[in-house]
C-alpha atoms as a PDB file:
ATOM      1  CA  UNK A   1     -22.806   6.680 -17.225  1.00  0.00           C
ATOM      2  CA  UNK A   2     -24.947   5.649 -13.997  1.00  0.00           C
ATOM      3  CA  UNK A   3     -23.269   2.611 -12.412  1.00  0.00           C
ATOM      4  CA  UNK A   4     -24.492   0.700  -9.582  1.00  0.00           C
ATOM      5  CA  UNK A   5     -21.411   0.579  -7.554  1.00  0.00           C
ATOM      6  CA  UNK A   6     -17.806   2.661  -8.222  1.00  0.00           C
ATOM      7  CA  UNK A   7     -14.848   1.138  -7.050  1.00  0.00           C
ATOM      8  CA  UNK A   8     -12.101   3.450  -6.236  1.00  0.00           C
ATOM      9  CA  UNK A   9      -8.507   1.927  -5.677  1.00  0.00           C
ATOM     10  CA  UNK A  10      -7.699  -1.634  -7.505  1.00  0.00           C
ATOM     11  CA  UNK A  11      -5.740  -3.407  -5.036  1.00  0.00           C
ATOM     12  CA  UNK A  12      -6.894  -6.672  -3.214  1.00  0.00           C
ATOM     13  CA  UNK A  13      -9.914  -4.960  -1.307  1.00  0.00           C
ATOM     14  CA  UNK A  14     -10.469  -3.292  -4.607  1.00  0.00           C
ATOM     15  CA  UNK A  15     -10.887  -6.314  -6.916  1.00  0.00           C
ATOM     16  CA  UNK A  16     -12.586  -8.590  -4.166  1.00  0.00           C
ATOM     17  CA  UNK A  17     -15.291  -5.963  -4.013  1.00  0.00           C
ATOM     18  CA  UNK A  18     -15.055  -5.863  -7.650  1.00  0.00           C
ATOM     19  CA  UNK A  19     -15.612  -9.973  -7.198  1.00  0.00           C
ATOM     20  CA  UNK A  20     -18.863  -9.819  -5.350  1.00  0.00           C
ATOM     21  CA  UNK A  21     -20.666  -6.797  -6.841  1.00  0.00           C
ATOM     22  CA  UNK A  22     -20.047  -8.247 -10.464  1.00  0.00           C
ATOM     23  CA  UNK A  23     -21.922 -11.645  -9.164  1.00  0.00           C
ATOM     24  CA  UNK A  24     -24.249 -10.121  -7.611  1.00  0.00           C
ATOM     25  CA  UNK A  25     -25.281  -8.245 -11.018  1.00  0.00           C
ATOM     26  CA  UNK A  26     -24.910  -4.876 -10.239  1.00  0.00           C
ATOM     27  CA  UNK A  27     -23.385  -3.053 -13.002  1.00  0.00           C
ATOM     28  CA  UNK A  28     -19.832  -1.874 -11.303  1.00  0.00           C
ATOM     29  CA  UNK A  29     -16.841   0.034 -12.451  1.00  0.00           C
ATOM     30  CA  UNK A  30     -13.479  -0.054 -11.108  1.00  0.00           C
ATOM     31  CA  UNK A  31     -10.893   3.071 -11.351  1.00  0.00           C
ATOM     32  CA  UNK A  32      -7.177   2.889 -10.552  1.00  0.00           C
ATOM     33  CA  UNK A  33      -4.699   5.576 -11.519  1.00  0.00           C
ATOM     34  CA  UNK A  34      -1.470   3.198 -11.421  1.00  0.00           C
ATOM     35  CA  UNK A  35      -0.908  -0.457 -11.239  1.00  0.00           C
ATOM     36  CA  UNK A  36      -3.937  -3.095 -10.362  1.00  0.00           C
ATOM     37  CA  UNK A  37      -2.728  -4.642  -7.514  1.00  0.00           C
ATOM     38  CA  UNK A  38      -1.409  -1.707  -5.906  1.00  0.00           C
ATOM     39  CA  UNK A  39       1.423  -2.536  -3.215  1.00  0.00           C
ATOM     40  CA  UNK A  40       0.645  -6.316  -3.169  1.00  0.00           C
ATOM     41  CA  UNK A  41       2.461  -5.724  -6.476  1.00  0.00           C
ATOM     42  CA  UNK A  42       6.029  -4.571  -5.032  1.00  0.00           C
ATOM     43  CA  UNK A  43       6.026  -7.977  -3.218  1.00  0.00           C
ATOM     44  CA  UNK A  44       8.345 -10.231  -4.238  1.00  0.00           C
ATOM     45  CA  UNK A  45       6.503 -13.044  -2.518  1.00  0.00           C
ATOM     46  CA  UNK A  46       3.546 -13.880  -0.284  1.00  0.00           C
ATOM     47  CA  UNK A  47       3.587 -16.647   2.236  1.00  0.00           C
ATOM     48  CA  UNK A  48       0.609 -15.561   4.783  1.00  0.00           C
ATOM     49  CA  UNK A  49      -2.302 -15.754   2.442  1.00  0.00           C
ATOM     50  CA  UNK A  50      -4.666 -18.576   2.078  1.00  0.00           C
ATOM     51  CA  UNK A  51      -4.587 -21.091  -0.455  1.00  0.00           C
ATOM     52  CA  UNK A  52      -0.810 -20.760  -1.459  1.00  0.00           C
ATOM     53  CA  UNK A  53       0.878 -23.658   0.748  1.00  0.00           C
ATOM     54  CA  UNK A  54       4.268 -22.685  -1.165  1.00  0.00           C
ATOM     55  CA  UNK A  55       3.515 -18.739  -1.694  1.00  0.00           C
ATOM     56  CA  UNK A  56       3.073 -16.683  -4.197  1.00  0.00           C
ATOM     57  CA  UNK A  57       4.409 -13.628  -6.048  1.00  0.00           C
ATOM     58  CA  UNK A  58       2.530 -10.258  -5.337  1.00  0.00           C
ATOM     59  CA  UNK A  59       1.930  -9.378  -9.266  1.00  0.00           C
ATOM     60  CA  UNK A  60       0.801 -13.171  -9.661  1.00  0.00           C
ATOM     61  CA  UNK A  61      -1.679 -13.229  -6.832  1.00  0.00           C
ATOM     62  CA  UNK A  62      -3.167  -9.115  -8.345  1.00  0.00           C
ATOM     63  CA  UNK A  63      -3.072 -10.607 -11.319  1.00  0.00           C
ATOM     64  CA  UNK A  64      -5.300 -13.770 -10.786  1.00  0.00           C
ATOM     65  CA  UNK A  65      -7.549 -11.359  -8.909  1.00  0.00           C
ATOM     66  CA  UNK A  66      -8.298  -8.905 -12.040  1.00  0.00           C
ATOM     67  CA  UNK A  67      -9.010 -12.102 -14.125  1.00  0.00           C
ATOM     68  CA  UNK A  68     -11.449 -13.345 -11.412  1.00  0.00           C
ATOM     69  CA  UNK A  69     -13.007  -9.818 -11.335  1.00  0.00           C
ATOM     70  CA  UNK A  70     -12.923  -9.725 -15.370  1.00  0.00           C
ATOM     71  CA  UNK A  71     -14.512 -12.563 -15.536  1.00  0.00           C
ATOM     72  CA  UNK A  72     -17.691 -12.098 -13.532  1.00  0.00           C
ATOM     73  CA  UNK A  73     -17.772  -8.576 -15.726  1.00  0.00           C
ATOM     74  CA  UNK A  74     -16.711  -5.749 -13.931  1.00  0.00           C
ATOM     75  CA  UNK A  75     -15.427  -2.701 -15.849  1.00  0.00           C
ATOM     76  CA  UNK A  76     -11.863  -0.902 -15.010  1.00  0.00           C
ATOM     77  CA  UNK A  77     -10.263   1.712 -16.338  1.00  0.00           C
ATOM     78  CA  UNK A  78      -7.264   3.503 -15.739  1.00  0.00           C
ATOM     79  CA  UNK A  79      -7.618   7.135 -14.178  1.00  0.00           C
ATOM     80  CA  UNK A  80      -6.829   9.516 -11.805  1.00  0.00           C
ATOM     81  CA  UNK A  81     -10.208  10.532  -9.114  1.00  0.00           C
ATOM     82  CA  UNK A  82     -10.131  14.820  -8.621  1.00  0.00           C
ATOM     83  CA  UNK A  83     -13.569  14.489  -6.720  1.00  0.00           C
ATOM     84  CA  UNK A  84     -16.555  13.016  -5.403  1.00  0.00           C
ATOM     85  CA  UNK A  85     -19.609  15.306  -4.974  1.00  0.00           C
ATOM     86  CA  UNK A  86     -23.243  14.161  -3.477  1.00  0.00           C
ATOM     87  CA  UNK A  87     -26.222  14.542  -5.564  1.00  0.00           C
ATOM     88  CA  UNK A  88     -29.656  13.732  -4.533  1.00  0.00           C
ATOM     89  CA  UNK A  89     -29.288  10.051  -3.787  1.00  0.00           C
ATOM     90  CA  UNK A  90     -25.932   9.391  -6.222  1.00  0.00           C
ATOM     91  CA  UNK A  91     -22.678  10.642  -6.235  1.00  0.00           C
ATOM     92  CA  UNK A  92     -20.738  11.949  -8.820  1.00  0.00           C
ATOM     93  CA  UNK A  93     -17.054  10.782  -9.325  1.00  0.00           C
ATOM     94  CA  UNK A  94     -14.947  13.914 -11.337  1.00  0.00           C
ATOM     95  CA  UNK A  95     -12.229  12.350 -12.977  1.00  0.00           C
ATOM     96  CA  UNK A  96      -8.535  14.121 -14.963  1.00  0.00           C
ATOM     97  CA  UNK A  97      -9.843  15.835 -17.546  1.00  0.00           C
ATOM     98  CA  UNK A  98     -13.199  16.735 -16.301  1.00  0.00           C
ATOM     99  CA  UNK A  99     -15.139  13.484 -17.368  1.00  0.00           C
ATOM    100  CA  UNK A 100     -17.455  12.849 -14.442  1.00  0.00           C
ATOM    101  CA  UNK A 101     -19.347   9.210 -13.772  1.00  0.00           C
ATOM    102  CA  UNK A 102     -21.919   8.827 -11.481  1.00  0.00           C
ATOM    103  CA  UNK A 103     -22.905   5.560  -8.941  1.00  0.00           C
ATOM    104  CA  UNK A 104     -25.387   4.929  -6.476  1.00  0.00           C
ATOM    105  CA  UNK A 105     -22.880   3.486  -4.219  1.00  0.00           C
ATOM    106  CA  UNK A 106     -19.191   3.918  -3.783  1.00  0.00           C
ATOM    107  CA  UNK A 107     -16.261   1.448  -2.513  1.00  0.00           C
ATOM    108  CA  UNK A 108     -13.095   3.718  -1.651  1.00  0.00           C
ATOM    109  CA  UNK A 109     -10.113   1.751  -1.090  1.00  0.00           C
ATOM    110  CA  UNK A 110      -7.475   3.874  -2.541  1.00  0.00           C
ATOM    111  CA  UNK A 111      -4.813   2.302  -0.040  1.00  0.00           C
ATOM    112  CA  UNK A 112      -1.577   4.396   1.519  1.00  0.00           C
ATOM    113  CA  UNK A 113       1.499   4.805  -0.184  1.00  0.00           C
ATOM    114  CA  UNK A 114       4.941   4.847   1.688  1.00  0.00           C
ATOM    115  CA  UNK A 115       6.160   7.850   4.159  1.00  0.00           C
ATOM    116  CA  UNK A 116       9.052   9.749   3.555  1.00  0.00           C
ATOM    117  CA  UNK A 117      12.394   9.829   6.287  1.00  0.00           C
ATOM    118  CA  UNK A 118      12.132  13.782   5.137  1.00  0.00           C
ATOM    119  CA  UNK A 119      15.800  13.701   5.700  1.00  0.00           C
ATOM    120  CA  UNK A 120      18.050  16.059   3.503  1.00  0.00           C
ATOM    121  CA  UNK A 121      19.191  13.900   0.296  1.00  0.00           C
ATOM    122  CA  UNK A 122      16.182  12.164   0.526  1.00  0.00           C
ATOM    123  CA  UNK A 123      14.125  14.070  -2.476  1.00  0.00           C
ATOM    124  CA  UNK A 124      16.958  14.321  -4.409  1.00  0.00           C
ATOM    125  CA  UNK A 125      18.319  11.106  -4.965  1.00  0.00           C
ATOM    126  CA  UNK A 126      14.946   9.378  -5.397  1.00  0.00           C
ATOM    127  CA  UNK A 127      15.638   7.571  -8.196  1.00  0.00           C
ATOM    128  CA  UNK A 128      19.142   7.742  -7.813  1.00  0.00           C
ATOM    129  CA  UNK A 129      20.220   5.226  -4.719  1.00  0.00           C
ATOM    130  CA  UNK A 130      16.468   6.201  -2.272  1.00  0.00           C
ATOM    131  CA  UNK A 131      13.803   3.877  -3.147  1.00  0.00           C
ATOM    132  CA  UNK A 132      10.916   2.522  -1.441  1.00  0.00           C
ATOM    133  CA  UNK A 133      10.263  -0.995  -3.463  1.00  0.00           C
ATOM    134  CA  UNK A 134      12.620  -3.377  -3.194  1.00  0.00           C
ATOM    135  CA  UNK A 135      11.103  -5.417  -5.390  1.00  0.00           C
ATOM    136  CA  UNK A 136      11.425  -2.763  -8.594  1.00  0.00           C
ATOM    137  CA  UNK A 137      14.797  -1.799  -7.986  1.00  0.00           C
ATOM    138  CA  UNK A 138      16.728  -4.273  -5.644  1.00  0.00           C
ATOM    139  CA  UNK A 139      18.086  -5.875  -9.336  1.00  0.00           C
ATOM    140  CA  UNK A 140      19.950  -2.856  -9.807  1.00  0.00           C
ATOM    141  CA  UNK A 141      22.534  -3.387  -6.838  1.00  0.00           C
ATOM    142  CA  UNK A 142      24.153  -6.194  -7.249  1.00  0.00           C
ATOM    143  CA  UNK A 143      27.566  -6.588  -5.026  1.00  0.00           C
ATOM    144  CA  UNK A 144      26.329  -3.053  -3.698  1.00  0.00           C
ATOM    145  CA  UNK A 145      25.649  -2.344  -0.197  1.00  0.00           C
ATOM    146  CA  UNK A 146      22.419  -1.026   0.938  1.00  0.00           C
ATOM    147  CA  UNK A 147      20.501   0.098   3.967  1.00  0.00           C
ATOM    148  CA  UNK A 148      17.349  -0.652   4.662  1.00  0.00           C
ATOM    149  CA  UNK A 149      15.536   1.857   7.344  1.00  0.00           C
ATOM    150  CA  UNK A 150      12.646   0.446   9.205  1.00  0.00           C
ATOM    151  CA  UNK A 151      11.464  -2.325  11.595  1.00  0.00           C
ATOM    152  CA  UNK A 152       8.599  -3.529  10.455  1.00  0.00           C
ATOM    153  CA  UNK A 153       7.534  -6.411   8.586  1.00  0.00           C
ATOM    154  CA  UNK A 154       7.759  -5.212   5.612  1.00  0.00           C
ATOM    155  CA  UNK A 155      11.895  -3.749   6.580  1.00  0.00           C
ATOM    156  CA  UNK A 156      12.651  -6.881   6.847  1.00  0.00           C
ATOM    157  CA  UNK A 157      11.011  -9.294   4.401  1.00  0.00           C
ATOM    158  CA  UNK A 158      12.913  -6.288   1.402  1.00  0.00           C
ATOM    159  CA  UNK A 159      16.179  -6.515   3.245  1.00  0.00           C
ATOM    160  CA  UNK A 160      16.353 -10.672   3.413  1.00  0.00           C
ATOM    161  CA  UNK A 161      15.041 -10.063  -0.588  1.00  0.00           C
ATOM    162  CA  UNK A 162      17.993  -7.530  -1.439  1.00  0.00           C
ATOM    163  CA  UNK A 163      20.084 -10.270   0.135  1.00  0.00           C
ATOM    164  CA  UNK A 164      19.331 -12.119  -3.254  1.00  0.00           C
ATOM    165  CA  UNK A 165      21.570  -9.086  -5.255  1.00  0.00           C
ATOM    166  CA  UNK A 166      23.422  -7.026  -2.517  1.00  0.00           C
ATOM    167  CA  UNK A 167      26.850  -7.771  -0.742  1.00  0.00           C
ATOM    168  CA  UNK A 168      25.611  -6.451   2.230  1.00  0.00           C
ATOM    169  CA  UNK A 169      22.371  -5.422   3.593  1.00  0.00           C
ATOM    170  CA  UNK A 170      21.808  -2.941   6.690  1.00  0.00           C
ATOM    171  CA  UNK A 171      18.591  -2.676   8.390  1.00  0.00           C
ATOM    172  CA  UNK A 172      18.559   0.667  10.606  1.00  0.00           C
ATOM    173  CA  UNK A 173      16.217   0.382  13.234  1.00  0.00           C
ATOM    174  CA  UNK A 174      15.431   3.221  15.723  1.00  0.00           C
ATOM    175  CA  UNK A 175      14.918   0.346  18.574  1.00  0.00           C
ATOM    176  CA  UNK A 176      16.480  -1.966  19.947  1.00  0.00           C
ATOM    177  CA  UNK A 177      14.441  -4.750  18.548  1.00  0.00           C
ATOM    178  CA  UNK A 178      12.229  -5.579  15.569  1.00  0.00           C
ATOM    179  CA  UNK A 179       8.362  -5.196  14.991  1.00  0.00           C
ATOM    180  CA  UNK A 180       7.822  -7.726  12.401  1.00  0.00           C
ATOM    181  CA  UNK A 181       6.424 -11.299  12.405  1.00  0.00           C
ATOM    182  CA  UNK A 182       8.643 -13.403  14.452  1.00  0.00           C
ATOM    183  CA  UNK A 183       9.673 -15.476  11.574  1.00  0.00           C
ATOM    184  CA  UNK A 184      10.697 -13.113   9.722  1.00  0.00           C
ATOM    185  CA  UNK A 185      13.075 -11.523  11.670  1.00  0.00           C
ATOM    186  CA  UNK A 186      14.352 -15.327  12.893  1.00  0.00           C
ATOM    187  CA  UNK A 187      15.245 -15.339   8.924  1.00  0.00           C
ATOM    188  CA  UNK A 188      16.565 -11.830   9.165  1.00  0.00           C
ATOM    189  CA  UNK A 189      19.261 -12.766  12.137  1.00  0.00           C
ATOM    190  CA  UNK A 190      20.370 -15.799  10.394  1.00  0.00           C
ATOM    191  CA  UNK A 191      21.112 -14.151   7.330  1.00  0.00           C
ATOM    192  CA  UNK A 192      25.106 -13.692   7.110  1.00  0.00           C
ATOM    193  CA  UNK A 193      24.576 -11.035   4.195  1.00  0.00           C
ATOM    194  CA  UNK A 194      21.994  -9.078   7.467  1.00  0.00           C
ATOM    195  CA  UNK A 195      24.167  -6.601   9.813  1.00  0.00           C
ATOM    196  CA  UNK A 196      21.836  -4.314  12.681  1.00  0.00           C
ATOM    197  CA  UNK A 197      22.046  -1.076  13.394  1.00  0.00           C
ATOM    198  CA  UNK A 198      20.079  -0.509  16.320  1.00  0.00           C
ATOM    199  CA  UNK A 199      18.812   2.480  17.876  1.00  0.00           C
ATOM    200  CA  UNK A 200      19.603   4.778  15.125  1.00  0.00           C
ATOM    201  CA  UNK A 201      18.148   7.250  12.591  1.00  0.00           C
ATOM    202  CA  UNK A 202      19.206   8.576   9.077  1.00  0.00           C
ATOM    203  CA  UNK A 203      19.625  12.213   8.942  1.00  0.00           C
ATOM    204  CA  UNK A 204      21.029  12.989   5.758  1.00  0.00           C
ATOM    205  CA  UNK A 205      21.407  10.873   2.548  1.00  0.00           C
ATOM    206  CA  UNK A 206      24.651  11.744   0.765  1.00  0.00           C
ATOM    207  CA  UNK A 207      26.270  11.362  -2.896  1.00  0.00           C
ATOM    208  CA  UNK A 208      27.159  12.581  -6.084  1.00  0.00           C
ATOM    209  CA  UNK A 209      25.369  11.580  -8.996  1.00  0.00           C
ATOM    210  CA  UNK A 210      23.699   8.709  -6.919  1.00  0.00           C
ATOM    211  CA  UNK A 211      24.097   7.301  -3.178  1.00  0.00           C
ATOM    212  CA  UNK A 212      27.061   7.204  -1.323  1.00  0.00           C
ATOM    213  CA  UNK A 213      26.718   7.145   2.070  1.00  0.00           C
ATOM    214  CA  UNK A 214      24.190   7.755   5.125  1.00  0.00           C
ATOM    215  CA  UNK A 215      24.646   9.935   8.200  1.00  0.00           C
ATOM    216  CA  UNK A 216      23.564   8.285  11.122  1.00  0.00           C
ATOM    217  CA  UNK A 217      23.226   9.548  14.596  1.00  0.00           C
ATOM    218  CA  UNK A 218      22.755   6.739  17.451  1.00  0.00           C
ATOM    219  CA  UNK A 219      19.729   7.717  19.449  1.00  0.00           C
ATOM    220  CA  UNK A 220      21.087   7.015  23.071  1.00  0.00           C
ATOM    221  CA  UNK A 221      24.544   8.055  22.753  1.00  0.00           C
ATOM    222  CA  UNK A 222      23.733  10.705  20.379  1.00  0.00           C
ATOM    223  CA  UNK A 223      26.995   9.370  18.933  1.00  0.00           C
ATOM    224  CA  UNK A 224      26.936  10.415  14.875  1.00  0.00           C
ATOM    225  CA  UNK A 225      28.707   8.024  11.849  1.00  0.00           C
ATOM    226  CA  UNK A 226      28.806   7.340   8.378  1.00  0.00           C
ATOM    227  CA  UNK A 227      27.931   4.343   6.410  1.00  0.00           C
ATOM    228  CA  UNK A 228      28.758   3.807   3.143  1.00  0.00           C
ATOM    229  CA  UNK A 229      26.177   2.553   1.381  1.00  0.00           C
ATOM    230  CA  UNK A 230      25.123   2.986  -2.916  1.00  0.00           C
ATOM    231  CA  UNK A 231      21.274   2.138  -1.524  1.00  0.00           C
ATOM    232  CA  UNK A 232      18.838   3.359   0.521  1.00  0.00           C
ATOM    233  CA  UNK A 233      15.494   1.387   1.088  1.00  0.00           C
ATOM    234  CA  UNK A 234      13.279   3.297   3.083  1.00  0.00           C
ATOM    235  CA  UNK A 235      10.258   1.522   5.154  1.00  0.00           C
ATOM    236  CA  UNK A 236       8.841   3.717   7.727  1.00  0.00           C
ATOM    237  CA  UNK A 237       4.824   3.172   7.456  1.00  0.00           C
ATOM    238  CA  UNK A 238       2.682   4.413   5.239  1.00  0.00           C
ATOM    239  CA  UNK A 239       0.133   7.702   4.580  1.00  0.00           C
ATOM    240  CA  UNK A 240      -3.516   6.933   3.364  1.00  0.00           C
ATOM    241  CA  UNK A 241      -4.479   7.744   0.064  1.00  0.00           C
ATOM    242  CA  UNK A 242      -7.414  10.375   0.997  1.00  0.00           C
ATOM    243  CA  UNK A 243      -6.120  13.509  -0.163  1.00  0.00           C
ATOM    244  CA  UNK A 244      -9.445  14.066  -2.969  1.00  0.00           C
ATOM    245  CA  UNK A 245     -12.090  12.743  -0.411  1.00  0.00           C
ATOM    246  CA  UNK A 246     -11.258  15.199   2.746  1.00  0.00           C
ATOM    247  CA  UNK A 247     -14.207  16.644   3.904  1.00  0.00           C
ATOM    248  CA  UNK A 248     -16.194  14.336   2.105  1.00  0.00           C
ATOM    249  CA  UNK A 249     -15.841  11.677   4.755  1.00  0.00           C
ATOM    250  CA  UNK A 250     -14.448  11.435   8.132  1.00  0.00           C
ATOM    251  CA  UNK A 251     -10.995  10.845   8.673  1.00  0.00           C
ATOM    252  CA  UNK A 252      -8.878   9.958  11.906  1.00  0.00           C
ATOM    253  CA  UNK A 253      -6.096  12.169  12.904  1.00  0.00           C
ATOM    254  CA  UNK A 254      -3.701  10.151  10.520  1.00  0.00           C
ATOM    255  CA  UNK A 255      -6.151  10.632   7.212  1.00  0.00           C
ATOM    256  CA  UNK A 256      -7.421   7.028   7.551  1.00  0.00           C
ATOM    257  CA  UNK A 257     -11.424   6.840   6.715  1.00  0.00           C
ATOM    258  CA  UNK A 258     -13.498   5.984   9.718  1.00  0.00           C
ATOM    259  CA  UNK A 259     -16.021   2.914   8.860  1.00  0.00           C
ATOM    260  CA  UNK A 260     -18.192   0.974  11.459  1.00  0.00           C
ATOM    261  CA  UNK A 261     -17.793  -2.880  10.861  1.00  0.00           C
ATOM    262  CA  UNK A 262     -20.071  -2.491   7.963  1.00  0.00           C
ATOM    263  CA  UNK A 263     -17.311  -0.551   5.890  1.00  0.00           C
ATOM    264  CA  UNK A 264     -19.789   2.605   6.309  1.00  0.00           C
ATOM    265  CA  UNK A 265     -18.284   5.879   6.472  1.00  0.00           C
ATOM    266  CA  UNK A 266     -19.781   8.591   7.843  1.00  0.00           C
ATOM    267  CA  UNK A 267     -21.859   9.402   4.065  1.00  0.00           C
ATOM    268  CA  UNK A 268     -24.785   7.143   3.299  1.00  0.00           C
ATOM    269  CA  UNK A 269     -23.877   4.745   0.412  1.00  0.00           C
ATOM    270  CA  UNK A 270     -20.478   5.717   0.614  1.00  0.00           C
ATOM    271  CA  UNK A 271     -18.242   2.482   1.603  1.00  0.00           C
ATOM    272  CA  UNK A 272     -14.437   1.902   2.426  1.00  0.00           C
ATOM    273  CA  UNK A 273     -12.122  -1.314   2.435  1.00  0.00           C
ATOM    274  CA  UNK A 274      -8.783  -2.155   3.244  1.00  0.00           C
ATOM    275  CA  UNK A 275      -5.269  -0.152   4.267  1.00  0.00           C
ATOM    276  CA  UNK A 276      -7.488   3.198   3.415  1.00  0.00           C
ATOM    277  CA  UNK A 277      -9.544   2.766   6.138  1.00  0.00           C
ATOM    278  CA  UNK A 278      -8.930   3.310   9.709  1.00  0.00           C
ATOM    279  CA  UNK A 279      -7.768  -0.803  11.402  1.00  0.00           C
ATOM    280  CA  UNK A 280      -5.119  -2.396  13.126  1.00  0.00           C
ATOM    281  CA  UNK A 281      -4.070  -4.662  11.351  1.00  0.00           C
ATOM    282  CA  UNK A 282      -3.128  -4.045   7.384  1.00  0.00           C
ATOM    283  CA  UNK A 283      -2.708  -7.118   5.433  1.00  0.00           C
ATOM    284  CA  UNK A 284      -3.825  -8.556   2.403  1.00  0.00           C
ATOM    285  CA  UNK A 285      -6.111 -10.982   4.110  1.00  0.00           C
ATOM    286  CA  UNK A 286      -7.778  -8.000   6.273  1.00  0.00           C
ATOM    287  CA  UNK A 287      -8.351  -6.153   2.825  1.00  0.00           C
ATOM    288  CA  UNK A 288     -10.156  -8.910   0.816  1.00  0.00           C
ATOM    289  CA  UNK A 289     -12.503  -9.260   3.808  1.00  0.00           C
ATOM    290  CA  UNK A 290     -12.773  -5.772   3.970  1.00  0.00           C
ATOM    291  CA  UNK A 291     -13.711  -5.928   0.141  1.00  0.00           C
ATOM    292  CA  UNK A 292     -16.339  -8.864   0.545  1.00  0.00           C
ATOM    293  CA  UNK A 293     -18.319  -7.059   3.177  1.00  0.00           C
ATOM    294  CA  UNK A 294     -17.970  -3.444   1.589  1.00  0.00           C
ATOM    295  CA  UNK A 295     -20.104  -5.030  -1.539  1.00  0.00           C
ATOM    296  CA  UNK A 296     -22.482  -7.082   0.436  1.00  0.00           C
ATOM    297  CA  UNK A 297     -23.473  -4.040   2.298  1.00  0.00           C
ATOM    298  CA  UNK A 298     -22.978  -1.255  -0.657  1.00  0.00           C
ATOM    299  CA  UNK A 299     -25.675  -4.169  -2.390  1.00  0.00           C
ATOM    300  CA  UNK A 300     -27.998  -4.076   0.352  1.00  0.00           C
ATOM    301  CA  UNK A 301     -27.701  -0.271   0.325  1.00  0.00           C
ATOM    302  CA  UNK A 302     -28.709  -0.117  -3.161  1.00  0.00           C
ATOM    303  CA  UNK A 303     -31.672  -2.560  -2.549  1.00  0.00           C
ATOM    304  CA  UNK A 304     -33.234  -0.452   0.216  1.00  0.00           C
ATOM    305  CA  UNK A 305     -32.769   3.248  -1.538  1.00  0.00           C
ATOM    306  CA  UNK A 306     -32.992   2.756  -4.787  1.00  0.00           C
ATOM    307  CA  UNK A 307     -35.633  -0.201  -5.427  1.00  0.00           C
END
């Protein structure tokens, strides 16, 4: 069960390293405990990657990834990572149900997975009205209205997608003005279905059985409201996927792993790519470059320890 290279985390810094390692002949393993693809998965559509002058769907793009990284030979399998533990010169990976594989290199690049408002309501109508993909469950409100909390890019490509089923769509920003691409909130603001809310928070998410309304409380003029909404799309950033690896590696204040521009963490032969590690600037472009230079370096690790 000795692999060259484990990849931890199959989304698009996942599978690129997956790409490279599996040319390069080492014998390499992917694990994911979910969906391969990861987040690029929830996106209805991607317009700001290479090679796809009139975009491309987010399972579509994952999906021509895995067949790229199937094809060169590398080895995934669904499962959940407890552990990693150093031994010698390899590391041991301890997986759900106490089967354990061991590499002389690892790629982690579990990626983040959205933040909770941790608002009252929130918790308990997950499922029910709260969601956090727009792209799973936007189908299920049509001639609904819905909120959408958040500024960000992401805030605002969902909300102009929930157009496509909703009657109305609020984005509830705690600004006064937008942080995403510049385009997309020009697209946002000339959307008729679009109405602002701006410098505001969510402090409570009412209902019944499901949704019914938000409390909102306006930030300057501490003025409080209630909007009646049957949705509730919440976008407010993201936490890194790190929980099984602290104290392992090093991690910034937020959880992110700490890598040099080699994708080194602080733990010989131990490598990290994409939104898990600790950047700027989390796209999908940033991750599959993240993913090429994790495996060129995890390879040249491997050459000089274990020829």
């Amino acid at each position: 069960m000795l692999f060259d290279v484990i990849i931890i985390g199959g989304g698009p810094a996942g599978l690129t390293a997956g790409i490279y390692t599996s040319r390069a002949r080492l014998k390499s393993l992917l694990i994911e405990k979910g969906l391969l693809g990861g987040q690029v998965t929830t996106t209805e559509f991607v317009e700001n990657y290479p090679g796809f002058d009139e975009g491309i769907s987010g399972a579509e793009l994952s999906g021509k990834m895995e067949k790229q990284a199937r094809k060169f030979g590398l080895e995934i399998i669904q499962a959940s990572v407890q552990k990693i533990s150093l031994h010698e010169k390899t590391k041991k990976i301890l997986l759900e149900g106490n089967k354990e594989y061991e590499a002389k290199s690892i790629i982690l690049s579990t990626g983040a997975h959205p933040k909770t408002l941790g608002v009252e309501g929130e918790g308990e109508y997950r499922g029910k009205g709260v969601s956090y993909c727009a792209t799973c469950d936007g189908a299920f409100f049509k001639g609904e209205k819905l909120a959408v909390i958040g500024g960000g890019d992401s805030a605002v490509e969902e909300a102009i997608f929930l157009t496509k089923f909703a009657e109305t769509v609020y984005i509830i920003h705690r600004r006064d003005q937008l942080r995403a691409a510049k385009i997309a909130q020009e697209r946002a603001s000339s959307n008729t279905k679009i109405k602002f809310i701006w410098n505001s928070v969510v402090n409570k998410i009412e209902g019944e059985e499901t949704v019914k309304a938000l409390q909102i409380k306006n930030v300057k003029t501490q003025e409080e409201s209630v909007l009646d909404v049957q949705g509730v799309f919440i976008y407010v950033g993201y936490n890194p996927n790190t929980e099984f690896i602290k104290g392992t590696v090093d991690l910034d204040k937020d959880n992110y792993i700490i890598t040099n521009e080699k994708m080194a963490t602080s733990v010989p032969g131990i490598f990290a790519a994409g939104d898990v590690r600790s950047q700027t600037l989390k796209q999908i472009a940033t991750a599959v470059g993240d993913g090429a230079i994790a495996a060129v370096e995890a390879e040249k690790y491997i050459e000089e320890n274990f020829s």
